[in-house]
N, C-alpha and C. Protein backbone atom coordinates (compact mmCIF):
# COMPACT_ATOMS: atom_id res chain seq x y z
N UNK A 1 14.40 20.58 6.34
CA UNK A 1 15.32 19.94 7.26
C UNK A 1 14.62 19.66 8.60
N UNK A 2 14.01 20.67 9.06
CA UNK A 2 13.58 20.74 10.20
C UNK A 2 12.15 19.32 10.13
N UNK A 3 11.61 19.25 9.16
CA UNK A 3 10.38 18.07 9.20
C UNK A 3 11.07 16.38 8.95
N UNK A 4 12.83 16.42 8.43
CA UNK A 4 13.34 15.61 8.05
C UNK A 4 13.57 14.83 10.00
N UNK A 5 13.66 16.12 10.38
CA UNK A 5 14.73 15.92 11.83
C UNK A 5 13.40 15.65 13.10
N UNK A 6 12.42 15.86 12.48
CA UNK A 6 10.85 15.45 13.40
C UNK A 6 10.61 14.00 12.98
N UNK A 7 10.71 13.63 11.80
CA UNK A 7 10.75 12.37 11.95
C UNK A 7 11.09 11.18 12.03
N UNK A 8 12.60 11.78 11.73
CA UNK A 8 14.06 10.72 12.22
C UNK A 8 13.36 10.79 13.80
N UNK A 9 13.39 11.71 14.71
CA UNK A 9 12.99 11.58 16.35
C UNK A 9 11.77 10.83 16.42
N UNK A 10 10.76 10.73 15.79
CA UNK A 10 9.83 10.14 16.03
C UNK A 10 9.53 9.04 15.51
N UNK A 11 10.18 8.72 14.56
CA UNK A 11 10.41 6.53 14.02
C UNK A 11 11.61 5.74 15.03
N UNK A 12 12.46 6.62 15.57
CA UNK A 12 13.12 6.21 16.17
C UNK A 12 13.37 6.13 17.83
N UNK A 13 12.15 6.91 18.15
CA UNK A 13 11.94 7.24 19.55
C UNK A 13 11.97 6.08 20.44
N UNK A 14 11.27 5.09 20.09
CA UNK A 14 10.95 3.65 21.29
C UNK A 14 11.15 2.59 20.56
N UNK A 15 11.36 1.58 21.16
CA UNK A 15 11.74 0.23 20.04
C UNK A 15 11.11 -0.29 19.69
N UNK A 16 9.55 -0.19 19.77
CA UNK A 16 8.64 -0.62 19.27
C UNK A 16 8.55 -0.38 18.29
N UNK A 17 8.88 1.36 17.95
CA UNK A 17 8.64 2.06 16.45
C UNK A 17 9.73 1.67 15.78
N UNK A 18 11.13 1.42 16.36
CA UNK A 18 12.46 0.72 15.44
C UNK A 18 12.11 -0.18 14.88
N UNK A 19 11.44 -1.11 15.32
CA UNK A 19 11.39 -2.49 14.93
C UNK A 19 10.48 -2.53 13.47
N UNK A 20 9.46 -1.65 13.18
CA UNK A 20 8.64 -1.77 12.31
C UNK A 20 9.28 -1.52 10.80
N UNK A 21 9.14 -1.88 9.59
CA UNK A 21 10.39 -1.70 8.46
C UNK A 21 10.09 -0.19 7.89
N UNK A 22 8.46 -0.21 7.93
CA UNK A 22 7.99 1.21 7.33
C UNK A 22 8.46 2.45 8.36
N UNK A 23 8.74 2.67 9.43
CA UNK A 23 9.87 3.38 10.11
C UNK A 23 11.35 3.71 9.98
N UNK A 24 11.59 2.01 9.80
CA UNK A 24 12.80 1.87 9.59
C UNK A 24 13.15 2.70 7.95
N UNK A 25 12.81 2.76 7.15
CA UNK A 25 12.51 3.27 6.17
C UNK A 25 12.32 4.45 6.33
N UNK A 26 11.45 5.22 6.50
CA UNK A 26 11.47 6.65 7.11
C UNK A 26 12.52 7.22 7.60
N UNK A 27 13.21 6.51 8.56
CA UNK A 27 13.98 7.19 9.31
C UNK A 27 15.68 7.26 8.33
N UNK A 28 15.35 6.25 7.27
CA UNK A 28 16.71 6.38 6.42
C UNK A 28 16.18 7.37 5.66
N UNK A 29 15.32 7.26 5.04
CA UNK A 29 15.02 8.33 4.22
C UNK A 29 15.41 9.64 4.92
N UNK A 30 14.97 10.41 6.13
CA UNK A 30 15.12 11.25 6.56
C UNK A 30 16.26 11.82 6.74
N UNK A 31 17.15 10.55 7.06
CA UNK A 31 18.77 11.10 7.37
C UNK A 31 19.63 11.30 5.80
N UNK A 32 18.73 10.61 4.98
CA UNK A 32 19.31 10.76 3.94
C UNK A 32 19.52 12.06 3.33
N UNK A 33 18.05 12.97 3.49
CA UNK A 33 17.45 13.96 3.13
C UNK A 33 17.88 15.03 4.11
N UNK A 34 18.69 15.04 5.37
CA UNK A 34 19.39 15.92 5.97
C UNK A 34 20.35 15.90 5.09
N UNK A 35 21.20 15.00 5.40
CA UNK A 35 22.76 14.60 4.55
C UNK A 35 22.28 15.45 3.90
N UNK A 36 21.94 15.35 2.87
CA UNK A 36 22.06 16.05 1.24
C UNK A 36 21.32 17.73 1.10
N UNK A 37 20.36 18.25 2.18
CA UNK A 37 20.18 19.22 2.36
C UNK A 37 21.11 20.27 2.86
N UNK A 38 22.03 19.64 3.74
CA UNK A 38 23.09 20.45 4.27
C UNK A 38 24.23 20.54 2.96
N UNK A 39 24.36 19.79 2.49
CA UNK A 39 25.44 19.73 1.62
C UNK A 39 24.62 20.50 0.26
N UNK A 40 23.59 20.92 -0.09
CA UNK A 40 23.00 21.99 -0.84
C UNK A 40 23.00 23.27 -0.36
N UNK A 41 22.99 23.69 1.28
CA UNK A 41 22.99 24.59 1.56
C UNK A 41 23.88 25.46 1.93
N UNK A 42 25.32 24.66 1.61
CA UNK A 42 26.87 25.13 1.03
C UNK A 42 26.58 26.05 -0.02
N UNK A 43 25.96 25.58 -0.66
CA UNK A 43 25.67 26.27 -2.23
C UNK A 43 27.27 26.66 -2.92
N UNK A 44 27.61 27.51 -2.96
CA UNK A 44 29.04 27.68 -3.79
C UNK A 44 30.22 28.07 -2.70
N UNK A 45 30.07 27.80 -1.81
CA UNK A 45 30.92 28.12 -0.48
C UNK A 45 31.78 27.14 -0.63
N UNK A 46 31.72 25.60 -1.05
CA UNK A 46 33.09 24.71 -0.90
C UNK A 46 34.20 24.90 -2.10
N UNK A 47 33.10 25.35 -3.36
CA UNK A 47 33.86 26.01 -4.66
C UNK A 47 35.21 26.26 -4.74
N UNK A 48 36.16 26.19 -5.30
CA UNK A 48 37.45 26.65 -5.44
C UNK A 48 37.49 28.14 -5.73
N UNK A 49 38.15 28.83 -5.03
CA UNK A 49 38.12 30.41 -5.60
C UNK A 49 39.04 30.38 -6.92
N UNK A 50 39.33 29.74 -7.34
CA UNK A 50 39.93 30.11 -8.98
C UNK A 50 38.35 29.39 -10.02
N UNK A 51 37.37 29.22 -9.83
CA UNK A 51 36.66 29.32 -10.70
C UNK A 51 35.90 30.81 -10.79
N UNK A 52 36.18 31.64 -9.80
CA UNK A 52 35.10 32.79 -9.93
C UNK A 52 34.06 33.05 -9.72
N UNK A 53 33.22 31.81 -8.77
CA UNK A 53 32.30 31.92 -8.30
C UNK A 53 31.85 32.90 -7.68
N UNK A 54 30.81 33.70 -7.29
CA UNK A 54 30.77 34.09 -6.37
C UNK A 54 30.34 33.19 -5.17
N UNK A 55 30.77 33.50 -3.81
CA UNK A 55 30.71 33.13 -2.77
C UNK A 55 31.99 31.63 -2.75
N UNK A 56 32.31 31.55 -3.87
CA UNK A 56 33.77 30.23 -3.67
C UNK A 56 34.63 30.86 -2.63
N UNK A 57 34.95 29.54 -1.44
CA UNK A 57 35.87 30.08 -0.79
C UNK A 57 36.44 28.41 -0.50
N UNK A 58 36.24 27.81 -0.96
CA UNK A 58 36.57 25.98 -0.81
C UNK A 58 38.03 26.28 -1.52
N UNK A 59 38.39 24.64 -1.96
CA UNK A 59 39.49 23.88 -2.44
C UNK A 59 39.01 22.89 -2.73
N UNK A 60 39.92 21.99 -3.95
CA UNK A 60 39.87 21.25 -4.87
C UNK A 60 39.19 19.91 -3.52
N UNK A 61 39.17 20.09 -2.60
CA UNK A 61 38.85 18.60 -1.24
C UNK A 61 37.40 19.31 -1.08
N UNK A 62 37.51 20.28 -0.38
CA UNK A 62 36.09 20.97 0.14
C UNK A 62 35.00 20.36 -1.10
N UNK A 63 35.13 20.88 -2.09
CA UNK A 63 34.23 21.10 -3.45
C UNK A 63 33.60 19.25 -3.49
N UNK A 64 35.25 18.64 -3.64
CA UNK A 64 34.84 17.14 -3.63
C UNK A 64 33.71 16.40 -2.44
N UNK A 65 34.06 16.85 -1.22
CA UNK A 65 32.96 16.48 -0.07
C UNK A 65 31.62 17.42 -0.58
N UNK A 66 31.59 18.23 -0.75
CA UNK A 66 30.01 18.38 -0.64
C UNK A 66 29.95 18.06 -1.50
N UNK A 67 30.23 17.33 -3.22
CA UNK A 67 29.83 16.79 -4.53
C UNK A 67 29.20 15.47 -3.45
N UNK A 68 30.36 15.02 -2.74
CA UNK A 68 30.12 13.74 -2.01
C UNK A 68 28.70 13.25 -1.09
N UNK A 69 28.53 14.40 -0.45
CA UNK A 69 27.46 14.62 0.59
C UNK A 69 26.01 14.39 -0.19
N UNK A 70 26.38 15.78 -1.32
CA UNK A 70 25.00 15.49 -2.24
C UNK A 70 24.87 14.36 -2.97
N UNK A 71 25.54 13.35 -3.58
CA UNK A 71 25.24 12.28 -4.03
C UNK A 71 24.70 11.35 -3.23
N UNK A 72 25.36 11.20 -1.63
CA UNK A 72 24.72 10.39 -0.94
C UNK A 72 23.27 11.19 -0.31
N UNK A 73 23.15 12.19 -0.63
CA UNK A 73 21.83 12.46 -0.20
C UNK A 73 20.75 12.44 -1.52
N UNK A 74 21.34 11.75 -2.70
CA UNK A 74 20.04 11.45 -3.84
C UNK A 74 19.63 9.52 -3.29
N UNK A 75 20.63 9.26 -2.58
CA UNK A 75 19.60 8.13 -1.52
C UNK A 75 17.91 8.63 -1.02
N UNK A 76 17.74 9.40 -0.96
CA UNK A 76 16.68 9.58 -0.42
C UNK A 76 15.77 9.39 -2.03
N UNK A 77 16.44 9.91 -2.95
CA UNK A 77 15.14 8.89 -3.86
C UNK A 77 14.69 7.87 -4.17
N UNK A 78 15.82 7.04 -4.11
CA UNK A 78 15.49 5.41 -3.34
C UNK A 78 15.04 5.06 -2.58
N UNK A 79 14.81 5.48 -1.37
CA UNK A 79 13.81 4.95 -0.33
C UNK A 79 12.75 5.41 -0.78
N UNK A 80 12.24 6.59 -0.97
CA UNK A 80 11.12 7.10 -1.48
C UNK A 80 10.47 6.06 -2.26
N UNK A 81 11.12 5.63 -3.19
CA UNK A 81 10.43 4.38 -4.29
C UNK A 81 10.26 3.25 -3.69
N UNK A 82 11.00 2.99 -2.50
CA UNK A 82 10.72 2.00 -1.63
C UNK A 82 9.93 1.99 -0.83
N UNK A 83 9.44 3.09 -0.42
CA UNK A 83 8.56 3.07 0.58
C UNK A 83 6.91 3.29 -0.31
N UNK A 84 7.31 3.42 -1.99
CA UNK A 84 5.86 3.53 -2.11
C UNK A 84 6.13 2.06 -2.31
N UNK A 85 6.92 1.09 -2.99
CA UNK A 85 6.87 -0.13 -3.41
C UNK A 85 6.35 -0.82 -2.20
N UNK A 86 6.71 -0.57 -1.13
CA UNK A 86 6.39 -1.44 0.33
C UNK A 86 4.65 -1.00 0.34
N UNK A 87 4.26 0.26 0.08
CA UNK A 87 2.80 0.58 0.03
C UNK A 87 1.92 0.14 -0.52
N UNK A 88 2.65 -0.28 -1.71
CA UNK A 88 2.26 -1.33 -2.91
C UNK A 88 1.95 -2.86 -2.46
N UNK A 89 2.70 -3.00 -2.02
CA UNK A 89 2.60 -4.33 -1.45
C UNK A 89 1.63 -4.79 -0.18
N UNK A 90 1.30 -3.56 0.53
CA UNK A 90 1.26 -4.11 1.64
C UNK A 90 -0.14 -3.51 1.74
């Protein structure tokens, strides 16, 4: 998280670095890869306590948002392929 959150700050720092796509790219990737790290590091905490989890202390909504969080954080394997495809290219 912490190397995700160094380089969201640093593609996005000056507008010089915004403007470039291979930044621009980076810096989605990165937020992508927060998103979905935080929502892993719930781990069984949004869980419904009638499955028996241990550590379930969620509801049938909780459980659904972090399902939610982590799907939008498998975005980050898409950019990834994009940013080698752009490497590819360029």
């Amino acid at each position: 998280i912490f190397g995700s959150f160094f380089i969201l700050y640093d593609t996005i720092r000056t507008p010089v670095k915004r403007k470039k796509l291979l930044n621009q790219m980076l810096a989605t990737l990165s937020f992508f890869d927060i998103v979905g790290s935080i929502a892993y590091a719930f781990t069984t905490l949004p869980i419904p306590e009638e499955n028996y989890l241990y550590g379930s202390k969620g509801n049938d909504k909780t459980c659904m948002a972090q399902g939610f969080f982590i799907q939008i954080g498998t975005i980050a394997c898409f950019m990834n392929v994009s940013i080698s495809v752009y490497y590819l290219l360029t």
